[in-house]
Protein backbone atom coordinates (compact mmCIF):
# COMPACT_ATOMS: atom_id res chain seq x y z
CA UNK A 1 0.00 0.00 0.00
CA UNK A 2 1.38 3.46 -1.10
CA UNK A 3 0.89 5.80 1.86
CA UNK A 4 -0.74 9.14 0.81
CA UNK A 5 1.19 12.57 0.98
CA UNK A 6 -1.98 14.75 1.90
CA UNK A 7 -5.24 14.09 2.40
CA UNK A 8 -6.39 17.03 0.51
CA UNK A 9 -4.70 17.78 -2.95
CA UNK A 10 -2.67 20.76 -2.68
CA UNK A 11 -3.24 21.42 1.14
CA UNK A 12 -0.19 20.87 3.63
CA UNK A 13 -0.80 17.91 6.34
CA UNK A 14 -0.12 20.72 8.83
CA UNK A 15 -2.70 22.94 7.20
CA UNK A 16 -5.16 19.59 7.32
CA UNK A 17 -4.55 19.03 10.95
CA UNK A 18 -5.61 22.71 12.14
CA UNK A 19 -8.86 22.57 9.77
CA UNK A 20 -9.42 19.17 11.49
CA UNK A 21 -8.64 20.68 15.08
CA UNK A 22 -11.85 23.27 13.99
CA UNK A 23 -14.18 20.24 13.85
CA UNK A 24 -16.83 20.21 16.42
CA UNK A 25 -15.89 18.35 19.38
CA UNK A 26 -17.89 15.50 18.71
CA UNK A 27 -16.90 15.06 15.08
CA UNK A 28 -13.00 15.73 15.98
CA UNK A 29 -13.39 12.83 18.80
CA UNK A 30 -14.70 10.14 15.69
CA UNK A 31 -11.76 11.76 13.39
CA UNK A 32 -9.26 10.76 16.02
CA UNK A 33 -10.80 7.39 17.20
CA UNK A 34 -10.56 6.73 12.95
CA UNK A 35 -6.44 7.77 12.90
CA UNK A 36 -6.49 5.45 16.46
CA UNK A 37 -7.99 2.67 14.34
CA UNK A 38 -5.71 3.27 11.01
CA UNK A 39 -2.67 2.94 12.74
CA UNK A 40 -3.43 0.18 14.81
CA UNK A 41 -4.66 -1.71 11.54
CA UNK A 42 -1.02 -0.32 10.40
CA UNK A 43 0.66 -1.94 13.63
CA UNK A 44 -1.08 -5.57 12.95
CA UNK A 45 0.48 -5.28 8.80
CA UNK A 46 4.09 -4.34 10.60
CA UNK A 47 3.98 -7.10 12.96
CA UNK A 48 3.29 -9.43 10.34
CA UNK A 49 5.73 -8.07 8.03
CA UNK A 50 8.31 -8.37 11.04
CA UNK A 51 9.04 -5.14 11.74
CA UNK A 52 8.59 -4.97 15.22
CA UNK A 53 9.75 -1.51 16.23
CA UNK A 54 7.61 0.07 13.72
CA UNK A 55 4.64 -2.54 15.37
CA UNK A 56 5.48 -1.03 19.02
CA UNK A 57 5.72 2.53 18.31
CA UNK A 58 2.48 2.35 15.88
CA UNK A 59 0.70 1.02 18.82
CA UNK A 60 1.83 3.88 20.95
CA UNK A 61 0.99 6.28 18.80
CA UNK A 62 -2.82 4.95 18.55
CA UNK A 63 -3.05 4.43 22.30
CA UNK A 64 -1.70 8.38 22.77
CA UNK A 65 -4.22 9.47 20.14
CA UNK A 66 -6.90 7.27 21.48
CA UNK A 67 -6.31 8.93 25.02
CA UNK A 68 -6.47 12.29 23.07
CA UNK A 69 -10.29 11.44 21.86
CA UNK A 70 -11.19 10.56 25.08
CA UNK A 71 -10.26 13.95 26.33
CA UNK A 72 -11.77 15.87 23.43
CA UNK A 73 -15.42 13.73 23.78
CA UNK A 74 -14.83 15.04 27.47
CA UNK A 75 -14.54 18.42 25.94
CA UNK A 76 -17.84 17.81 24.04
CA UNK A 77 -19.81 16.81 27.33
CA UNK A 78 -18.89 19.71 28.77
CA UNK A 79 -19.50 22.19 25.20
CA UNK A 80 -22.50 20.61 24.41
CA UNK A 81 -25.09 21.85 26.64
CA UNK A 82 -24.23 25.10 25.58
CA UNK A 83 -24.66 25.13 22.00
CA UNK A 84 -27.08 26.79 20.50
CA UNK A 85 -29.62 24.67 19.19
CA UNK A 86 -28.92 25.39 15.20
CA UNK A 87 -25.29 24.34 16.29
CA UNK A 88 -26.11 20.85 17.33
């Protein structure tokens, strides 16, 4: 599998990553659990491929963005209340 440059054509993976950080709390939560789930699905290929230090650190990286989600769905518990209700 070829691993993509950008996500967007033409837009810098930095300049992705602050659009994403605009998402609603909710909807940046699911983005992150997805990049948690990607590279632990990336992890699995590694380990198979033996390449164990890329396996351990991919892991690591999902757990630390996984724990990241958690705190942002916190975020949306506490935002969410008070939205206004054309936000929601």
């Amino acid at each position: 599998m070829a691993h993509k440059k950008e996500l967007i054509d033409g837009e810098s993976p930095q300049k992705t990553g602050v659009d994403a950080s605009l998402l609603r709390y909710d909807s940046l939560g699911k983005f992150l659990d997805g990049m948690s789930d990607g590279l632990e699905f990336q992890a699995i290929k590694d380990k198979v491929k033996d390449r164990p230090k890329l396996s351990e650190l991919g892991v690591r990286a999902a757990e630390k963005i996984r724990e990241a989600a958690e705190i942002v769905d916190e975020m949306w518990r506490i935002s969410e209340p008070h939205m206004e209700d054309g936000d929601k």
